[in-house]
Protein backbone atom coordinates (compact mmCIF):
# COMPACT_ATOMS: atom_id res chain seq x y z
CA UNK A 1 -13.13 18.55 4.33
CA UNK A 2 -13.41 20.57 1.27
CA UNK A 3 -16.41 22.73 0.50
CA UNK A 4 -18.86 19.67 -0.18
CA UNK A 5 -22.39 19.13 -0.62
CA UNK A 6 -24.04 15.55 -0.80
CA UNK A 7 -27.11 15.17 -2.37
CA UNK A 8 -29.72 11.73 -1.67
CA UNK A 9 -32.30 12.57 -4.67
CA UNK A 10 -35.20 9.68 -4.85
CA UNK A 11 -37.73 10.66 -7.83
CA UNK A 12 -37.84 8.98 -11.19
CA UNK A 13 -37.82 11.50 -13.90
CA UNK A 14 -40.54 13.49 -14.55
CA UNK A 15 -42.45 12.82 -11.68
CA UNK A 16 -41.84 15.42 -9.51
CA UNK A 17 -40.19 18.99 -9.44
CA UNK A 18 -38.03 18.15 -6.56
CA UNK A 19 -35.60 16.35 -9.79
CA UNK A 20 -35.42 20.02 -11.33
CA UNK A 21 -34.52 21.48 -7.70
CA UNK A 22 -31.87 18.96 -7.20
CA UNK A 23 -30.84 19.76 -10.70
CA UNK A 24 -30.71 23.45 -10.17
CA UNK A 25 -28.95 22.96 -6.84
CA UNK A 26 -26.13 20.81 -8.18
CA UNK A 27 -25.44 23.65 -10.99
CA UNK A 28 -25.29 26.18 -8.23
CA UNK A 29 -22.88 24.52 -5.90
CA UNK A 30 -20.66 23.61 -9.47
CA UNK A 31 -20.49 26.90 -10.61
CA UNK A 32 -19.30 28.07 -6.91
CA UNK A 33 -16.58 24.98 -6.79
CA UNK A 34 -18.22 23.85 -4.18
CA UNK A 35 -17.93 19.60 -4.46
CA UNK A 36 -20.71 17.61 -5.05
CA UNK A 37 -21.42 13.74 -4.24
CA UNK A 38 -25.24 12.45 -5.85
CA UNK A 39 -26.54 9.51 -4.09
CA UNK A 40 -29.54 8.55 -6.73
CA UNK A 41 -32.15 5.57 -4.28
CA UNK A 42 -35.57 4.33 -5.72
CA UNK A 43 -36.62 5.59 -8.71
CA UNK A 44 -33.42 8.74 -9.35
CA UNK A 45 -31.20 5.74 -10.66
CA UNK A 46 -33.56 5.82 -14.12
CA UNK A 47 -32.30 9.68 -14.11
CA UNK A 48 -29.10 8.27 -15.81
CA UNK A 49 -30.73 5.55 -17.68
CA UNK A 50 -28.80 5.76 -21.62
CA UNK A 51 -31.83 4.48 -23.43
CA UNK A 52 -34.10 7.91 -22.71
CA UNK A 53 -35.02 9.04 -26.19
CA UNK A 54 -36.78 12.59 -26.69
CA UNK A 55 -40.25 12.67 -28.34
CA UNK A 56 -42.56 14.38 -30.94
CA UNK A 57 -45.23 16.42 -29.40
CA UNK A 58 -48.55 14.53 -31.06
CA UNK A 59 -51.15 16.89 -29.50
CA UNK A 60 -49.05 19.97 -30.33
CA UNK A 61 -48.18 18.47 -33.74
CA UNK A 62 -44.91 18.82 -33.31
CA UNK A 63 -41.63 16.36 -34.72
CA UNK A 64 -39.03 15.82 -32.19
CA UNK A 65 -36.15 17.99 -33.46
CA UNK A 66 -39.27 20.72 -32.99
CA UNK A 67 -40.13 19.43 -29.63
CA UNK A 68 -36.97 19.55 -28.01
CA UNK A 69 -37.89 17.68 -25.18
CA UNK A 70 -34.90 17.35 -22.53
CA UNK A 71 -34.22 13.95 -20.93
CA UNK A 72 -32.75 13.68 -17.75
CA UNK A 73 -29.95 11.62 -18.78
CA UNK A 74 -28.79 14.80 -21.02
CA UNK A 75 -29.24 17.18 -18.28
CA UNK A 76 -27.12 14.65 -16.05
CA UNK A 77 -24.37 14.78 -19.11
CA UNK A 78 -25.08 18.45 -19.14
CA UNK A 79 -24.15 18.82 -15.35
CA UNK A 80 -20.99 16.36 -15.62
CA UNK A 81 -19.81 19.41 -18.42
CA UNK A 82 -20.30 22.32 -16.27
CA UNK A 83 -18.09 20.28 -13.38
CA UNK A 84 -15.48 19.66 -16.28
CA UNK A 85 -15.39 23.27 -16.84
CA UNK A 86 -15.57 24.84 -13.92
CA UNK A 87 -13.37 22.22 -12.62
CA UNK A 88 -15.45 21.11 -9.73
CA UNK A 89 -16.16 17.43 -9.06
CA UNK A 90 -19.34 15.98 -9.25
CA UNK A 91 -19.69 12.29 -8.07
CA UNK A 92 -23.31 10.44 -8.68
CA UNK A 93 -23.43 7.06 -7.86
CA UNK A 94 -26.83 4.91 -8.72
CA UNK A 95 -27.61 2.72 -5.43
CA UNK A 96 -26.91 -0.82 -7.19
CA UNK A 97 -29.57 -2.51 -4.75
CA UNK A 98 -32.06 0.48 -7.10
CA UNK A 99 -30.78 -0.44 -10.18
CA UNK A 100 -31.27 -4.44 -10.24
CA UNK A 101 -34.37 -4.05 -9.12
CA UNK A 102 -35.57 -1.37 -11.60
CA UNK A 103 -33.43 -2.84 -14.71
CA UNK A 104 -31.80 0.69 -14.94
CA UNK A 105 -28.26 -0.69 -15.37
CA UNK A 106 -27.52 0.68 -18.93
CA UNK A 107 -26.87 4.25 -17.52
CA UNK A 108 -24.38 6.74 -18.82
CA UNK A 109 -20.18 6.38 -17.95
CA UNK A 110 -20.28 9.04 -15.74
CA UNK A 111 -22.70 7.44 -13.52
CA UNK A 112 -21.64 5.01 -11.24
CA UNK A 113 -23.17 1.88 -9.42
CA UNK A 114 -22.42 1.91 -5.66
CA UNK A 115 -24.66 1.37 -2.55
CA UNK A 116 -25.58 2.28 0.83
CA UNK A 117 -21.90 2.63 1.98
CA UNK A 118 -20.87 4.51 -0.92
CA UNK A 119 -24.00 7.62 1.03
CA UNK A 120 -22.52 6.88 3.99
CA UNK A 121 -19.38 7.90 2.70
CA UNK A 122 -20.20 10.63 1.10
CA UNK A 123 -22.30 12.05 4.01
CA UNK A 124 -19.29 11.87 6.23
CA UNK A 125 -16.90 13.49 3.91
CA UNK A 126 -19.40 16.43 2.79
CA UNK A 127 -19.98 19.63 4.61
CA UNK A 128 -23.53 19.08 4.40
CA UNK A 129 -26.08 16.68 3.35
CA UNK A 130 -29.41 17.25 1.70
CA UNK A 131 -31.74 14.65 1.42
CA UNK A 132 -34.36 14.79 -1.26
CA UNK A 133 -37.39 12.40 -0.18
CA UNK A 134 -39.93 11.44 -2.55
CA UNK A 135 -43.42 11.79 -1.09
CA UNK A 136 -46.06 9.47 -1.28
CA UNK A 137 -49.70 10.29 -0.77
């Protein structure tokens, strides 16, 4: 095993902060070299979903060049270019079973659709495993 982390991240975007920590913690373990395998379940496979579109601010007034509201699918894109050049790999893979049944299939190329055995996998090639749970009240 290489110096490996693999991450099981279930929130849809913008629902919860525990997106942004998985977000911060895959930069972290890129810009260390470290290896890192994304397992999105539920709702993380609309994380890579093409079709997100930033948005004008109405109640600030503001257009949406001014806004500059992120989408998740950019700061996925952004991620896949730190790993490029810090020449780390990063490996996400949207469960499929997720996908189909949230119509989330038009996702970005450097996503890709796999399933259960695709985490297993991962989880017993990795160094470690974090698993990011999404809670319900």
């Amino acid at each position: 095993m290489n110096n490996s982390i693999t991450l099981c991240i279930m929130d849809p975007p913008y629902e919860s902060a525990n997106t942004t920590t998985a977000f911060r913690l895959i930069d972290a373990a890129l810009r260390q070299h470290i290896e890192v395998n994304v397992f999105a379940f539920e709702g993380a496979v609309a994380l890579t979903v093409k079709d997100q579109m930033p948005h004008p601010n109405p109640v600030h007034g503001t257009t949406v060049e001014e806004e500059k509201h992120p989408t998740t699918k950019d700061l996925v894109v952004s991620l896949f270019d730190l790993a490029e050049s810090m020449k780390a790999d990063l490996n996400w893979v949207n469960c499929g079973l997720c996908v189909d049944e949230r119509g989330t299939g038009n996702f970005i190329d450097a996503a890709r659709r796999g399933g259960p055995p695709d985490f297993l996998q991962m989880v017993q090639s990795s160094d470690t495993t974090l698993v990011v749970p999404t809670r319900r009240d």
